[in-house]
Protein backbone atom coordinates (compact mmCIF):
# COMPACT_ATOMS: atom_id res chain seq x y z
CA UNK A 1 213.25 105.81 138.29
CA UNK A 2 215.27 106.78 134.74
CA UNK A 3 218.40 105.16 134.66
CA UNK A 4 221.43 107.39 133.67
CA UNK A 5 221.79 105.43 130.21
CA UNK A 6 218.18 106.31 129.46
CA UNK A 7 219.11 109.99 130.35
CA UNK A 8 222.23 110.11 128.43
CA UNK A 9 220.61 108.86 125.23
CA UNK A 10 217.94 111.84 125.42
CA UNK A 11 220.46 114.67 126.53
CA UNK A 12 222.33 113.81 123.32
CA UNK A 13 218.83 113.66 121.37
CA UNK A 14 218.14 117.31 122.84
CA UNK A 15 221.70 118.39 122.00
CA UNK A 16 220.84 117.42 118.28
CA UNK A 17 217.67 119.23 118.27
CA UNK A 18 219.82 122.46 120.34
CA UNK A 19 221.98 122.69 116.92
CA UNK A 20 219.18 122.44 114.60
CA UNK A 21 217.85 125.30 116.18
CA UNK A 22 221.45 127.45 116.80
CA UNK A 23 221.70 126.54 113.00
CA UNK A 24 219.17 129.16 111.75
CA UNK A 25 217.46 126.83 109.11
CA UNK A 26 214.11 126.62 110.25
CA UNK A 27 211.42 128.96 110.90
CA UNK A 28 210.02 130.50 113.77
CA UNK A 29 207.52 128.04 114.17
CA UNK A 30 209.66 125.47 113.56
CA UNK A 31 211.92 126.52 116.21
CA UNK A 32 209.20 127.03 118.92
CA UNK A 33 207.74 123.43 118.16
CA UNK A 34 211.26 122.45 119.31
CA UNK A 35 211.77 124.48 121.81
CA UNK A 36 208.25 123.12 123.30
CA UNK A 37 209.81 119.36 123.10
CA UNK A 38 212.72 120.35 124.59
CA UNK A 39 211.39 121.36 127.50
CA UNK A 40 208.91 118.64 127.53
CA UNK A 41 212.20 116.03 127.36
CA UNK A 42 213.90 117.86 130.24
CA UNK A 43 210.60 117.74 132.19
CA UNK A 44 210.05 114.01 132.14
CA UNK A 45 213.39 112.84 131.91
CA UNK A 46 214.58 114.85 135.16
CA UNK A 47 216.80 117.62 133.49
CA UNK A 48 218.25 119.87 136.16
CA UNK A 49 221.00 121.54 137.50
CA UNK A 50 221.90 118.99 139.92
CA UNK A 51 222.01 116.16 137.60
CA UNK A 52 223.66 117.89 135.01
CA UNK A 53 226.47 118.55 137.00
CA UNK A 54 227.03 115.01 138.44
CA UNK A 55 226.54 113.48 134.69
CA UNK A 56 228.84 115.83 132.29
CA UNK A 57 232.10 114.05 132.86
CA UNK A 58 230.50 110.76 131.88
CA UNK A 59 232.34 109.79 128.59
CA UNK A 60 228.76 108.19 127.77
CA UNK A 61 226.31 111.70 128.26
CA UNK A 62 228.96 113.03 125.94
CA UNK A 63 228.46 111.11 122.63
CA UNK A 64 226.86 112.68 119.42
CA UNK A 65 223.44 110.60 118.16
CA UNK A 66 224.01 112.03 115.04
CA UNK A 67 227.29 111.09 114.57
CA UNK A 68 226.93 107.43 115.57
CA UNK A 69 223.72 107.52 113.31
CA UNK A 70 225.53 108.73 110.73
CA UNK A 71 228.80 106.28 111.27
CA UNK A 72 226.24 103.23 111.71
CA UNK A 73 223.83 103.79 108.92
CA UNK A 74 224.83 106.08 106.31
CA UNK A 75 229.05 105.99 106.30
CA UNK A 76 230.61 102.90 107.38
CA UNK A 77 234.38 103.05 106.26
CA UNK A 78 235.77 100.06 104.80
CA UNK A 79 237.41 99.56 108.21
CA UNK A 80 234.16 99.49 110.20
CA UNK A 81 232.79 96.64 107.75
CA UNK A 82 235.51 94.64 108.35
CA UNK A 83 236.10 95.29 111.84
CA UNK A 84 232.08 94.18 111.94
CA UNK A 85 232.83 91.01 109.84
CA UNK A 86 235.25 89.76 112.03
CA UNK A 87 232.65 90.46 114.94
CA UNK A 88 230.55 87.53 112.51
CA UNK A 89 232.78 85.44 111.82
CA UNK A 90 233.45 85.00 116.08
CA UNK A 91 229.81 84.94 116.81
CA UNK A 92 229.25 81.88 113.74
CA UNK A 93 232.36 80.19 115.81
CA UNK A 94 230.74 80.63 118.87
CA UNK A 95 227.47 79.17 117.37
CA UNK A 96 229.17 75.85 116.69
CA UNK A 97 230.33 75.56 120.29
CA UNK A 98 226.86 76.40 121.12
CA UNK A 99 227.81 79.09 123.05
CA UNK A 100 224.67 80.39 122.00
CA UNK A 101 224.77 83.77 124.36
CA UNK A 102 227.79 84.97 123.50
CA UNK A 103 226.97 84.55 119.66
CA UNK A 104 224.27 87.04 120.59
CA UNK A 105 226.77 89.43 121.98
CA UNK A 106 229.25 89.19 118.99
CA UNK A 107 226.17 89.76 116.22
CA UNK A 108 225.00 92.77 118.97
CA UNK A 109 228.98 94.07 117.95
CA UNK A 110 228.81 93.67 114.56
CA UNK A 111 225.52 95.32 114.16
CA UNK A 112 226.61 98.07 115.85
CA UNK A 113 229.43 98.86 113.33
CA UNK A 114 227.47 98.00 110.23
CA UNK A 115 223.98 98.30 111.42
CA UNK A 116 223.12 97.32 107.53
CA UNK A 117 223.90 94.21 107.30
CA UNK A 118 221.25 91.66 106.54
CA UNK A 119 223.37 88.73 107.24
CA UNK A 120 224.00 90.17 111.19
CA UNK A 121 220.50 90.42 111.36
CA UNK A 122 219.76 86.45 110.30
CA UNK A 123 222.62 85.19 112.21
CA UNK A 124 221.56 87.03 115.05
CA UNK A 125 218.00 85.43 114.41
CA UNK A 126 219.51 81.92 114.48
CA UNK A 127 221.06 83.00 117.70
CA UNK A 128 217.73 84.19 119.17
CA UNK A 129 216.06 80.78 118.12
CA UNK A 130 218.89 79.01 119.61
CA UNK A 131 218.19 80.36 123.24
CA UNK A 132 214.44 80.25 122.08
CA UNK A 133 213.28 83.85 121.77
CA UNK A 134 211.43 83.61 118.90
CA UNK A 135 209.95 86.88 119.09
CA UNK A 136 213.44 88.55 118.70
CA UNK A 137 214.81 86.19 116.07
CA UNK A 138 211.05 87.02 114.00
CA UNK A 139 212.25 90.44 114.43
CA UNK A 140 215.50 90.25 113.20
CA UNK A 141 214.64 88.08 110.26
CA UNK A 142 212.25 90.74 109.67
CA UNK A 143 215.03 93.51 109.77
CA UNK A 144 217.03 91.52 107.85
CA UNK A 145 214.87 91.46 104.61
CA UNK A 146 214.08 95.18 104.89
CA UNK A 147 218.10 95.31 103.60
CA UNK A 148 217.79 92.55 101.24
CA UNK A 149 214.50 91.66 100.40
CA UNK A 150 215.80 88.10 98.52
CA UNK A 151 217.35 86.69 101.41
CA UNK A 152 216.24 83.01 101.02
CA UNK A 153 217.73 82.08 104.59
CA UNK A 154 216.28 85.14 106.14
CA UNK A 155 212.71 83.95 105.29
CA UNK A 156 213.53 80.07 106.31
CA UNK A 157 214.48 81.21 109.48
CA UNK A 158 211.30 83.30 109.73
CA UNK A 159 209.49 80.19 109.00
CA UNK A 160 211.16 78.64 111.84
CA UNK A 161 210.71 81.19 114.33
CA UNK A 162 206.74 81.27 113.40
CA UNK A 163 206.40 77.37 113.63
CA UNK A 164 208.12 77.52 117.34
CA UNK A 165 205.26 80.44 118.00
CA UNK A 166 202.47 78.07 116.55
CA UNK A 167 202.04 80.74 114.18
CA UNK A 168 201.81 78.24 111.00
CA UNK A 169 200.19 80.45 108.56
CA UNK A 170 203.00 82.65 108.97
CA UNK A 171 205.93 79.94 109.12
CA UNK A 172 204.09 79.11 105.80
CA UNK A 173 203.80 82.60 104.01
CA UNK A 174 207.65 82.36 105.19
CA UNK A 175 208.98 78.92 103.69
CA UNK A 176 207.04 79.74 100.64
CA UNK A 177 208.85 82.82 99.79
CA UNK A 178 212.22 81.07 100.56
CA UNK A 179 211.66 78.63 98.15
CA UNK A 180 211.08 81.09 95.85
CA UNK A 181 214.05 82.19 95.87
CA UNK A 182 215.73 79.28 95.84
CA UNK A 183 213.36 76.19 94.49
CA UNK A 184 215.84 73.18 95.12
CA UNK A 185 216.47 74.13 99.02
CA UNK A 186 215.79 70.85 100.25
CA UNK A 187 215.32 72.11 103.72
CA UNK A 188 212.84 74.87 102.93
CA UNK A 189 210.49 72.01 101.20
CA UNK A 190 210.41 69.46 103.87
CA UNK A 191 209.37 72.38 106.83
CA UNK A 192 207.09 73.34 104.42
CA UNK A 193 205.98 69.99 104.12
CA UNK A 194 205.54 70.01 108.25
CA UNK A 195 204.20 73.14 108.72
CA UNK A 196 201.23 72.26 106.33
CA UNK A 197 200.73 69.16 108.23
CA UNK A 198 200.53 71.27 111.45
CA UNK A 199 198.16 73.75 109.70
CA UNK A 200 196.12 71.13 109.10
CA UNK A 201 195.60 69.54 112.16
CA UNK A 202 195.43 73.33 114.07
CA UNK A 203 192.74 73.83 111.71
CA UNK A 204 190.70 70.56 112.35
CA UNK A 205 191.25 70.86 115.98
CA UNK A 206 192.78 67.24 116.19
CA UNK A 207 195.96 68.66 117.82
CA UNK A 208 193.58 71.31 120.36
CA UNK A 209 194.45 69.61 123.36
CA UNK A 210 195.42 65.93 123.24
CA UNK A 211 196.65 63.65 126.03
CA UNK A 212 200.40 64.21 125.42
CA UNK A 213 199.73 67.93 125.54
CA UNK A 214 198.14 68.11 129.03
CA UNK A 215 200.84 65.75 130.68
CA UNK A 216 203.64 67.32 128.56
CA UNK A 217 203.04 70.60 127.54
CA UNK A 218 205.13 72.18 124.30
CA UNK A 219 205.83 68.19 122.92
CA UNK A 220 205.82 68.15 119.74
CA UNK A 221 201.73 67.26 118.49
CA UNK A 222 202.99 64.72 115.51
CA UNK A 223 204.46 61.84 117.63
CA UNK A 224 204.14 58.24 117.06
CA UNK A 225 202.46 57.13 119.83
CA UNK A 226 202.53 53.53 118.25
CA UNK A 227 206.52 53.61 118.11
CA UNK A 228 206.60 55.12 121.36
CA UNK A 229 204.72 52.66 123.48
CA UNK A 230 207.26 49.82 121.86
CA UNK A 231 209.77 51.80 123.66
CA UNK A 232 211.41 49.78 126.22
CA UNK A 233 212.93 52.99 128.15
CA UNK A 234 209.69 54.67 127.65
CA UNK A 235 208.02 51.19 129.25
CA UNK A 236 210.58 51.17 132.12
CA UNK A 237 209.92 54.68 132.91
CA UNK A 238 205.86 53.89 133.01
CA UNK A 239 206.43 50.42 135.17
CA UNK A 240 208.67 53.24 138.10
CA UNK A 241 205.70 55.59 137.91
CA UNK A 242 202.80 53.64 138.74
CA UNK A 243 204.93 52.31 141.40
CA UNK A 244 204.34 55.78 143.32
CA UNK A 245 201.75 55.91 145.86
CA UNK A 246 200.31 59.22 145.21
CA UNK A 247 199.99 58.08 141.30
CA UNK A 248 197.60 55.34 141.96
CA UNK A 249 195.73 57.11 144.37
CA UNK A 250 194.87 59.56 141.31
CA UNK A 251 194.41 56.83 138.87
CA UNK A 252 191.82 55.05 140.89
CA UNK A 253 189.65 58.76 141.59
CA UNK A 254 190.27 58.59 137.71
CA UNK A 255 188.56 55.38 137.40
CA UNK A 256 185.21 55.95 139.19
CA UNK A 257 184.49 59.50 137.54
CA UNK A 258 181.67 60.34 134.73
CA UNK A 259 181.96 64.24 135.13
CA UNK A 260 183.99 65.34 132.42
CA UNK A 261 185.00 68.31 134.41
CA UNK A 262 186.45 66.52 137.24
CA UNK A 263 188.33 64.13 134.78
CA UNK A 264 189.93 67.16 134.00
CA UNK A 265 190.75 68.44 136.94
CA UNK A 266 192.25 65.17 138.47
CA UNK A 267 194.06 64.45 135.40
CA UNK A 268 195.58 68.11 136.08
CA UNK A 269 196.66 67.02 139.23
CA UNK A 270 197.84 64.07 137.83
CA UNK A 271 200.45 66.18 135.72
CA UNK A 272 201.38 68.41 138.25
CA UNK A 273 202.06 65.72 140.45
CA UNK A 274 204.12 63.64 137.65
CA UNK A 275 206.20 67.02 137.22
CA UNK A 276 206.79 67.89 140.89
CA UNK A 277 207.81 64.62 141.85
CA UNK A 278 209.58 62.87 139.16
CA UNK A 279 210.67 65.98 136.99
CA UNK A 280 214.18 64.18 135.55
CA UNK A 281 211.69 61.27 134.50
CA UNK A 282 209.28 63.58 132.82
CA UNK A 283 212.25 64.93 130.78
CA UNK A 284 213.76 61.68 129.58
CA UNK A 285 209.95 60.80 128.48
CA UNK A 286 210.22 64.41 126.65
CA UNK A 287 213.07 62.99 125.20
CA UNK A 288 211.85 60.06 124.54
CA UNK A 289 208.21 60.69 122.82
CA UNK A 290 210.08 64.26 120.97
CA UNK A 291 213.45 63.16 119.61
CA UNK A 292 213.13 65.98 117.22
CA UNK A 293 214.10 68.28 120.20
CA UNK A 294 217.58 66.56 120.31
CA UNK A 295 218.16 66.33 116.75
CA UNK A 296 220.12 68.70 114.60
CA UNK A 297 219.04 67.76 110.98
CA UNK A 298 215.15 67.67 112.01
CA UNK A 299 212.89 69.88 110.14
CA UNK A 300 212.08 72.59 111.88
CA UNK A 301 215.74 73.74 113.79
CA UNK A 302 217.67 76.42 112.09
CA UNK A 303 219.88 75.67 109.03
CA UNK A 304 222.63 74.57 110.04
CA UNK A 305 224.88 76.86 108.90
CA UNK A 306 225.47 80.43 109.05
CA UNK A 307 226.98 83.16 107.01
């Protein structure tokens, strides 16, 4: 079913293609092309009568799209800007009090009154990475450089999105344009650094899928293992899960197989049944082997700051 917002947005569409026609611009073919989407529009978006009526005193189904178009994108006073800026400015203040969410919903503001603002678009990004949709923040970087195509923090933050996607070609295309721009960015070398690294070992296959990666899937592949097992929480944790029944009963099927197949498949179980039944020990050992996911200097979280 079309909700009344999606209904509202193309009644003000076909209201802007109404006046084009009542203008008297175009020609008759021009006008009966229109007329033909019209109709089309009020056909699959449930135009009638009945509707109409119920919908016209809705403050919403009465807004001009060409008006807010041309407000957003192609007049913002001086008042709008810094009505927008201010919207920034509370979203970066929320971002420190990792209020992450409602960051989002201040950039959302600010966009909306200056919808050409690169910096909304990579704060916005940082926002998206924060709550970890890096498909959105990829976007906005992406939006971001259309309106200012040197935007060293814009591309970093591309990079970082990409890396969090595994897509390390990309991250690297990214942090090699930000540095670029700005050569002694610190920050921008050393994910660069990483993401090669990770490149490299995607490419070789040696981080396909590892032991760490079955048991704990998303941990970080460049973990010292070496470090790790000296890691008297990380031992205490070990000694209270081979305690459990159920664990050894695995480990000893483990123990007598030669099919590689069923190896699998009981060290599968093995996970599952580590996850289901001990889930706040499988996080501390996240935390534990991956201390980059607590950290807020390590290489590949968002810049610290923002705009």
């Amino acid at each position: 079913m079309i909700n009344n917002e999606t209904r509202f947005f193309v009644r003000s569409f076909v209201r802007f293609l109404n006046k084009q026609i009542a203008d008297g611009q175009l020609g008759n073919d021009s006008v009966e092309s229109l007329e033909v989407v019209i109709q089309c529009l009020e056909n699959v978006y449930e135009f009638n009568d009945e509707t109409g009526a119920d919908e016209k005193d809705n403050p919403i189904n009465n807004f001009d799209l060409y008006e807010l178009y041309s407000s957003t994108l192609l007049n913002v006073t001086p008042e709008r800007k810094e009505e927008a800026e201010s919207m920034k400015n509370e979203g970066n203040r929320l971002m420190k009090e990792e209020k992450y969410q409602e960051a989002l919903n201040m950039y959302n503001k600010a966009i909306a009154l200056d919808a050409t603002n690169a910096v909304f678009y990579c704060n916005r990004a940082a926002a998206f990475s924060r709550i970890g949709d890096y498909n959105r923040a990829a976007e906005d970087c992406k939006m971001s450089l259309k309106y200012d195509p040197k935007y060293s923090k814009a591309y970093g933050r591309l990079g970082l999105a990409y890396s969090k996607m595994n897509k390390h070609e990309l991250a690297l295309d990214a942090y090699k344009k930000a540095i670029e721009i700005e050569p002694e960015n610190v920050d921008y070398q050393n994910n660069m650094k990483v993401t090669e690294e990770r490149l490299q070992q995607q490419q070789s296959g040696a981080g396909s899928i590892g032991a760490s990666e079955g048991l704990f899937p998303g941990l970080n592949p460049n973990i010292d293992f070496a470090a790790a097992l000296n890691n008297p929480a990380l031992v205490q944790m070990a000694s209270r899960m081979m305690t459990d029944p159920n664990i050894q009963n695995l480990l000893s099927q483990l123990s007598g197989m030669q099919n590689v197949d069923s190896l699998v498949e009981t060290g599968r179980q093995l996970a599952q049944n580590l996850a289901s039944q001990n889930p706040d020990l499988i996080a501390n050992i996240r935390r534990q082997l991956d201390p980059d996911n607590n950290s807020s200097n390590n290489d590949n979280q968002p810049p610290p700051g923002t705009n």
